[in-house]
Every structure is written in structure tokens, then in C-alpha cells.
N, C-alpha and C. Protein backbone atom coordinates (compact mmCIF):
# COMPACT_ATOMS: atom_id res chain seq x y z
N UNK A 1 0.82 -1.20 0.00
CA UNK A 1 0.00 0.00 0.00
C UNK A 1 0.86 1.27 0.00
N UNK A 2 2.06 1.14 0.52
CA UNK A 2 2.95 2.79 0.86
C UNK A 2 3.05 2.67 -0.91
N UNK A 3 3.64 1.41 -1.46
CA UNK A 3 4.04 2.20 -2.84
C UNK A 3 2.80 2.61 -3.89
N UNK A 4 1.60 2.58 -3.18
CA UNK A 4 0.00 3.39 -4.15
C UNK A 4 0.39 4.44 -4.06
N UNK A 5 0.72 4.78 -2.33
CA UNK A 5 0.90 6.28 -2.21
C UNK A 5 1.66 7.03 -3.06
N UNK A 6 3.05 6.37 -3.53
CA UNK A 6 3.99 6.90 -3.72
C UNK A 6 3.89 6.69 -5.73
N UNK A 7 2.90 5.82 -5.59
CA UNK A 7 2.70 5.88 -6.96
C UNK A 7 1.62 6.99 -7.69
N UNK A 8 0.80 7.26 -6.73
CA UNK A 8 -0.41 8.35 -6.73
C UNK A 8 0.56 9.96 -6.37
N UNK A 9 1.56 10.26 -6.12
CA UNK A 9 2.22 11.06 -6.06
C UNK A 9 2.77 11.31 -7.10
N UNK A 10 3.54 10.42 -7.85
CA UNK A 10 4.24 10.32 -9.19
C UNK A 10 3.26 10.50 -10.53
N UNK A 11 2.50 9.83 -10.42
CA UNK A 11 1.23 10.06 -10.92
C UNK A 11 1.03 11.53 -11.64
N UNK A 12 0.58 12.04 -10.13
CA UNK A 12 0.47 13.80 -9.91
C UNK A 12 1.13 14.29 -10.70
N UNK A 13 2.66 14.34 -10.27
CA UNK A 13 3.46 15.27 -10.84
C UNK A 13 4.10 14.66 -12.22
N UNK A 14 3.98 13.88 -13.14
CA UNK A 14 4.05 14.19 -14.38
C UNK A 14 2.90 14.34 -14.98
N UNK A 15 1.82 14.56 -14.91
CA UNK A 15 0.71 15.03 -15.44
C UNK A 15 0.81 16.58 -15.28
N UNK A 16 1.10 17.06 -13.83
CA UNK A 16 1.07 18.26 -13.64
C UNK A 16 2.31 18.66 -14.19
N UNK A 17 3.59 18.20 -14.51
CA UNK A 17 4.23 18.80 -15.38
C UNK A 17 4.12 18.82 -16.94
N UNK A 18 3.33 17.83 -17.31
CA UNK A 18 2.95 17.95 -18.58
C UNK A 18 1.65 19.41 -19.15
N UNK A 19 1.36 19.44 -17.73
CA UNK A 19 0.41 20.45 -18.42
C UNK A 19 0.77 21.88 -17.91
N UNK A 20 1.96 22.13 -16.55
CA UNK A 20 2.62 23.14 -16.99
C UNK A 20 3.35 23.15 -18.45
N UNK A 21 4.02 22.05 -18.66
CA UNK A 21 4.64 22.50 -20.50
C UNK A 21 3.66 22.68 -21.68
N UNK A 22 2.65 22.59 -21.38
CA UNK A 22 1.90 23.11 -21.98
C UNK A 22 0.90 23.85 -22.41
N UNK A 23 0.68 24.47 -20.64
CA UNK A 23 0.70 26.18 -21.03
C UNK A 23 1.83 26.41 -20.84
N UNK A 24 3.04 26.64 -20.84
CA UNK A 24 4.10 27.55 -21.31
C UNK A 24 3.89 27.21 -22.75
N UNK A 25 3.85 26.52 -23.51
CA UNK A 25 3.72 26.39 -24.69
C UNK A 25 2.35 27.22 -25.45
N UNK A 26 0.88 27.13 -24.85
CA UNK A 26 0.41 28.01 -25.28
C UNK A 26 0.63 29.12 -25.28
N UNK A 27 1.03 29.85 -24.10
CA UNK A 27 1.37 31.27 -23.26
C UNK A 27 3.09 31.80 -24.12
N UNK A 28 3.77 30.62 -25.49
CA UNK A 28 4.84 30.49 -25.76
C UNK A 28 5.74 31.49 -24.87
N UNK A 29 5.85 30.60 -23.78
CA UNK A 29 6.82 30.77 -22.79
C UNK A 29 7.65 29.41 -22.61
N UNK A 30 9.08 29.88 -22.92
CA UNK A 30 9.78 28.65 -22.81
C UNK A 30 10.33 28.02 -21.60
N UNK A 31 8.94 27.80 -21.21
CA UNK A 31 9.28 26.93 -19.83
C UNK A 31 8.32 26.70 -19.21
N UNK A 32 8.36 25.70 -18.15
CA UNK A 32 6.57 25.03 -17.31
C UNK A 32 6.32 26.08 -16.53
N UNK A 33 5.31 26.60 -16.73
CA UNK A 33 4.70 27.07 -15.70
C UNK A 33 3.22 26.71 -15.28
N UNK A 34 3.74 26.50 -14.02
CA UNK A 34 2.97 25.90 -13.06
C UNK A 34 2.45 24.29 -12.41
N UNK A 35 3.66 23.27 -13.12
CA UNK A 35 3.50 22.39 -13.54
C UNK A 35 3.63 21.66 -12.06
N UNK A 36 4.50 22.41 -10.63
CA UNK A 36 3.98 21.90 -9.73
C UNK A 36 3.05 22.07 -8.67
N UNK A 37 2.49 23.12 -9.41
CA UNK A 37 1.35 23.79 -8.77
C UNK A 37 0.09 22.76 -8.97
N UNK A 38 0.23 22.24 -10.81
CA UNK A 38 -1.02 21.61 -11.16
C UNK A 38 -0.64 20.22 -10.29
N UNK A 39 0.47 19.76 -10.23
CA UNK A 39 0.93 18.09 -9.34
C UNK A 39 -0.08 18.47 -8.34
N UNK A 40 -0.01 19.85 -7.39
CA UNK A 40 -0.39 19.18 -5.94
C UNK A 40 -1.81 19.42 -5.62
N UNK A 41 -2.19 20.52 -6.96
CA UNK A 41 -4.19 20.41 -7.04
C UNK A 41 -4.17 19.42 -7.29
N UNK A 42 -3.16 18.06 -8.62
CA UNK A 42 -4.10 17.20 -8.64
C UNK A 42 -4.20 15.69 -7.60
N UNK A 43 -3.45 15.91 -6.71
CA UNK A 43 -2.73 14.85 -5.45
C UNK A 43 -3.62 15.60 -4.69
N UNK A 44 -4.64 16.95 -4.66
CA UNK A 44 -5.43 16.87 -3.44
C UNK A 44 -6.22 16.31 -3.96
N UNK A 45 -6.63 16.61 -5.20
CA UNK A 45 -8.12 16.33 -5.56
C UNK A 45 -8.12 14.72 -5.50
N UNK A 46 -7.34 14.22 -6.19
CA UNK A 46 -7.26 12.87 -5.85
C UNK A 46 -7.41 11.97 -4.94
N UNK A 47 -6.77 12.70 -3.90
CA UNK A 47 -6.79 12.12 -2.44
C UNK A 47 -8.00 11.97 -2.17
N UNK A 48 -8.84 13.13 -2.22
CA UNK A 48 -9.96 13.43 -1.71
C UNK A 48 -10.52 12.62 -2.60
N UNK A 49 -10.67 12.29 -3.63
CA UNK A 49 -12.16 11.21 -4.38
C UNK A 49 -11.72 10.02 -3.68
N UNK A 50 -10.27 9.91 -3.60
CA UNK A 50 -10.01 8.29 -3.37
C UNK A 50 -10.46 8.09 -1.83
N UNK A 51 -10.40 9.24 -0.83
CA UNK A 51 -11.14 8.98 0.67
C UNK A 51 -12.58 9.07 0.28
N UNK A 52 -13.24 9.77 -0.50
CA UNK A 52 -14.72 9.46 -0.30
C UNK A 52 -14.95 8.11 -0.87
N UNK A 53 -14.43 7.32 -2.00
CA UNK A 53 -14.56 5.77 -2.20
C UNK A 53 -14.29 4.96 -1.11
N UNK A 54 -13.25 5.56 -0.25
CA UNK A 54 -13.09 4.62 0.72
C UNK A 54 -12.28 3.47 0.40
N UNK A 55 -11.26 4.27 -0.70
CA UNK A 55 -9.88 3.45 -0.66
C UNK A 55 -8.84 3.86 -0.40
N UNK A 56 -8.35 5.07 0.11
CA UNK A 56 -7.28 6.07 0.57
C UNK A 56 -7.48 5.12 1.98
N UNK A 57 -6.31 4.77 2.72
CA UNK A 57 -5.78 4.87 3.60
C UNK A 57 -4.43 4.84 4.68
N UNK A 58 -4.00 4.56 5.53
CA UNK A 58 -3.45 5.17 6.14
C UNK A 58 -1.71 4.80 5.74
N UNK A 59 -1.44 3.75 4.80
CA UNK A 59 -0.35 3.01 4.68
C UNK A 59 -0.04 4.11 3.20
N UNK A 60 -1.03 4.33 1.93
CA UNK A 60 -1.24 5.28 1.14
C UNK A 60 -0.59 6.58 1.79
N UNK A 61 -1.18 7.13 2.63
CA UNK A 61 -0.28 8.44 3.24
C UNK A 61 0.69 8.57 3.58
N UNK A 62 1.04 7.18 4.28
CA UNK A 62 2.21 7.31 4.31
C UNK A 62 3.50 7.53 3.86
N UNK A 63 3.04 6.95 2.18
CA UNK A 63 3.36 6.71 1.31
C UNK A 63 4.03 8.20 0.36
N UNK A 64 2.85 8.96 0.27
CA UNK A 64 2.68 10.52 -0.24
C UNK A 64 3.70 11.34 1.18
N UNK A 65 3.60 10.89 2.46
CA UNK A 65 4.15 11.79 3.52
C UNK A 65 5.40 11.31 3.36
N UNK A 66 5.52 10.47 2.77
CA UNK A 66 7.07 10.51 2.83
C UNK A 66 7.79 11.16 2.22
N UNK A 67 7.45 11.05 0.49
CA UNK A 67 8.24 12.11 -0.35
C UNK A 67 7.90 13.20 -0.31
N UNK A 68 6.72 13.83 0.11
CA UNK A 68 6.46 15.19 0.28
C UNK A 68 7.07 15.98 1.77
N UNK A 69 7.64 15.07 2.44
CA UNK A 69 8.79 15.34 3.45
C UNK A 69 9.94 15.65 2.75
N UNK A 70 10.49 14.94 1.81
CA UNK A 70 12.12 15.06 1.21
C UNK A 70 11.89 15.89 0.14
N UNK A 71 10.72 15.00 -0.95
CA UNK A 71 11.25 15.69 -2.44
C UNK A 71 10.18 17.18 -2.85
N UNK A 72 9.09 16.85 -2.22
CA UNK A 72 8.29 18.23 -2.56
C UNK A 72 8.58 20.10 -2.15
N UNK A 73 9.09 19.69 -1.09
CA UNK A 73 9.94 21.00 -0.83
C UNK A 73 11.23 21.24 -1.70
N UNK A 74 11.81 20.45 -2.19
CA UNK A 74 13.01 20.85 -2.89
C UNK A 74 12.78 21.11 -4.39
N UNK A 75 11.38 20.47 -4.83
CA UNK A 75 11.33 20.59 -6.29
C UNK A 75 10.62 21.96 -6.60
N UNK A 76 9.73 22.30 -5.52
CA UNK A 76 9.20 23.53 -5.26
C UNK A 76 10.10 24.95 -5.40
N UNK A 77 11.24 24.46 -4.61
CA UNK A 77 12.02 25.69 -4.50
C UNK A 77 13.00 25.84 -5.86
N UNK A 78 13.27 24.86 -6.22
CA UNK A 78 13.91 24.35 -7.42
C UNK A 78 12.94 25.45 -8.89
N UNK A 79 11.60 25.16 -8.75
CA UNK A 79 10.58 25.49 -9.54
C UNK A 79 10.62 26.98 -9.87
N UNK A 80 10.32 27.47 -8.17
CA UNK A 80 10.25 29.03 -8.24
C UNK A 80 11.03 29.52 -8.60
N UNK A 81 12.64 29.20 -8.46
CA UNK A 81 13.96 29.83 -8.83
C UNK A 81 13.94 29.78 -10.58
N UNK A 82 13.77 28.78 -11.12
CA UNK A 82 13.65 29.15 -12.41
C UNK A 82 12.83 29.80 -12.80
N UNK A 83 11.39 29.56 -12.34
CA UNK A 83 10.08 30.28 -12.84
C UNK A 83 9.78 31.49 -12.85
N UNK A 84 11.05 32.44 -11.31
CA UNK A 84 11.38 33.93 -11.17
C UNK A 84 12.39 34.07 -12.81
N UNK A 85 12.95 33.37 -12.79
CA UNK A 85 14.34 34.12 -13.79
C UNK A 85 13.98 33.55 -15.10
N UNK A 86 12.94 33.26 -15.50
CA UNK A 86 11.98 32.40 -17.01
C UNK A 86 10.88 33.86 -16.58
N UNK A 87 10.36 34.15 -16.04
CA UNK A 87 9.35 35.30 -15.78
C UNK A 87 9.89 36.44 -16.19
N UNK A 88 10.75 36.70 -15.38
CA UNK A 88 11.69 38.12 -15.88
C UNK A 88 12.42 38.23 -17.12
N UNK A 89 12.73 37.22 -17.88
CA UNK A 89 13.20 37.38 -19.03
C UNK A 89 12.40 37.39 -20.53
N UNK A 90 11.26 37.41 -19.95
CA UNK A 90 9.96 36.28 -20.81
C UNK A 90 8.90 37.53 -21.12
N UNK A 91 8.74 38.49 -19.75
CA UNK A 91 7.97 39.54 -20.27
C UNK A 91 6.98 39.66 -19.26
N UNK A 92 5.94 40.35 -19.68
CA UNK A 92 4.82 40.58 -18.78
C UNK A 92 3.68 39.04 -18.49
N UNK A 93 3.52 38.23 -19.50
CA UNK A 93 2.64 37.56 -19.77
C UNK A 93 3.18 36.03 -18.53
N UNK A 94 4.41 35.92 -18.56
CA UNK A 94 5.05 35.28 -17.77
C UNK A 94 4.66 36.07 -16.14
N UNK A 95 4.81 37.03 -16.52
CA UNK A 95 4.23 37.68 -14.90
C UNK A 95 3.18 37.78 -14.29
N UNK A 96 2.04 37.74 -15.41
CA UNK A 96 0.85 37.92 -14.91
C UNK A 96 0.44 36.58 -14.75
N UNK A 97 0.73 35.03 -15.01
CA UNK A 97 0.81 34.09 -14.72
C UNK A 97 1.33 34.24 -13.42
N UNK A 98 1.61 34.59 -12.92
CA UNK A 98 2.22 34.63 -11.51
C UNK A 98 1.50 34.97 -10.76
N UNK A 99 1.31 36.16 -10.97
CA UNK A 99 0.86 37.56 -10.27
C UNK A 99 -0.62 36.88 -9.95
N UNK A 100 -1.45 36.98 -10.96
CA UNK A 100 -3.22 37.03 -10.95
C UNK A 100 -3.42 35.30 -10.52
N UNK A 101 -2.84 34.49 -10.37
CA UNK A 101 -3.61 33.35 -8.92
C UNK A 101 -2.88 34.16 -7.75
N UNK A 102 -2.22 34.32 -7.33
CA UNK A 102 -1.34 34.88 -6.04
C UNK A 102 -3.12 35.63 -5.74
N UNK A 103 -3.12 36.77 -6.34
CA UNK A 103 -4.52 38.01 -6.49
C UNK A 103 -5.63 37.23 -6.09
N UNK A 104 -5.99 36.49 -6.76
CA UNK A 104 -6.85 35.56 -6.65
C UNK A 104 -7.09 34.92 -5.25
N UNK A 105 -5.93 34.18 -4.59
CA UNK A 105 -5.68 33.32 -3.60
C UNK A 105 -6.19 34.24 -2.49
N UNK A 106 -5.48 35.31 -2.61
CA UNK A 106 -5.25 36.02 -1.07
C UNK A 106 -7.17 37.02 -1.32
N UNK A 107 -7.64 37.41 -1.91
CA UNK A 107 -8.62 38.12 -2.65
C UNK A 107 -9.61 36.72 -2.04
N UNK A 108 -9.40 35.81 -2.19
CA UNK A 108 -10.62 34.55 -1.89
C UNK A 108 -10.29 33.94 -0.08
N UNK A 109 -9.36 34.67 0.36
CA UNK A 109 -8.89 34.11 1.78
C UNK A 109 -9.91 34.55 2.66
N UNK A 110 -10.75 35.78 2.79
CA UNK A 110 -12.16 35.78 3.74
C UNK A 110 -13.05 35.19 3.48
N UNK A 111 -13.46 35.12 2.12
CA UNK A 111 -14.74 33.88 1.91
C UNK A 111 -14.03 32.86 2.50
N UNK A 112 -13.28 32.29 2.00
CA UNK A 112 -12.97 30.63 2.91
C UNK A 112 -12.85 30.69 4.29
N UNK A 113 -12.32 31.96 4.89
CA UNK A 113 -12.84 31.71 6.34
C UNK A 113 -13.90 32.11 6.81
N UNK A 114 -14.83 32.68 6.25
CA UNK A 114 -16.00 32.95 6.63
C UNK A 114 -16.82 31.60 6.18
N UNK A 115 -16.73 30.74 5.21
CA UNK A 115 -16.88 29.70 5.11
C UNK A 115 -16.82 28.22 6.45
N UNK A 116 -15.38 28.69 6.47
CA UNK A 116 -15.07 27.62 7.55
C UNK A 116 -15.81 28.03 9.04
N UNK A 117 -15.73 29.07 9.07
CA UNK A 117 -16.98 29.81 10.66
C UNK A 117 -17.81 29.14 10.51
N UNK A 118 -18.16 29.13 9.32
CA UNK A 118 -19.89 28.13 8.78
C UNK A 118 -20.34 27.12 9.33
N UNK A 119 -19.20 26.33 9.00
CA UNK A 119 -18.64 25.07 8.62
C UNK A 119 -17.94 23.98 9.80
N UNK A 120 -17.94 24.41 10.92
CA UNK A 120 -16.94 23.93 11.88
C UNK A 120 -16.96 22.17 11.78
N UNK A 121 -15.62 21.56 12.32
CA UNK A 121 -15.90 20.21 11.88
C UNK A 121 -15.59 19.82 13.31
């Protein structure tokens, strides 16, 4: 079961890098953007269908907690460092890829807690 986890992780992130390379490719920006951003929407979303089936469990997490202990922080930081110096050389369009989810995120941070007030679990 740890290696589902670790296979449902891997999973994630070449899909999500395939489809950062390809908006940089629409956006013809030569380079992924956002490709581990899309990995870890799609390792939540995942997670989450696979706990409401009621096949996610605890040997699975373990599985995902492991490399997202070692390798997800490093590929992250790895990411941004190019994705700053591919942004700045690339133009505005590279920036506003940046910029407008950031806008977005922080712009949607009172609904979700006014949500969660709602919502208590």
C-alpha cells in the first residue's frame, strides 16, 4: 500500500508537469509554468475522491508523507527559482501568470474563512 501512495504522487506530478509544459507552450513561454502547482491540485483532488470511495488509507499516506517530506519541498524551491528568472526574461505575460492566482488566492482568503466559521468540523 505505501508504494499506491507513492505511486499516486508520481502520478500527480508528471501530469502536472505535462500540463505546466503546456501552457508555457500556449502562453509560448519557454518553460513550465505551473506544472507543480497543477501536481499538488491534482494529489489533493485525488486524495480526496479516493477517501470518499473509501480506498485512501493510512499506509497510502504514508506513502505521499514521505516524499512530500524530502522531495516536494526541494522541487518547489527548485521550480520558483527558475520560474522567477523564465518570468523576468519572458515579459509581462510570464508575470501575470504569476501575479493574478497569487490576487486571486489572497482576494478569496475571507470567503474561505468565513466559510469555515460556517462550517466547523
Amino acid at each position: 500500500m505505501l508504494i499506491k501512495g507513492v505511486a499516486l504522487l508520481a502520478g500527480c506530478y508528471i501530469l502536472g508537469q505535462l500540463l505546466g509544459e503546456t501552457l508555457g507552450k500556449l502562453l509560448h513561454v519557454d518553460a513550465n509554468v505551473g506544472g507543480v502547482g497543477f501536481a499538488m491540485i491534482l494529489l489533493i483532488f485525488s486524495q480526496n475522491w479516493l477517501e470518499k470511495q473509501g480506498k485512501f488509507n493510512a499506509e497510502m499516506e504514508s506513502g505521499i508523507m514521505f516524499w512530500s517530506k524530502m522531495y516536494i519541498p526541494v522541487i518547489v524551491e527548485m521550480s520558483a527559482v527558475q520560474n522567477v528568472r523564465v518570468a523576468l526574461s519572458s515579459g509581462a505575460i510570464a508575470l501575470l501568470a504569476g501575479i493574478i492566482p497569487v490576487v486571486i488566492c489572497i482576494s478569496l482568503l475571507p470567503l474561505v474563512s468565513k466559510l469555515a466559521k460556517n462550517n466547523p468540523q
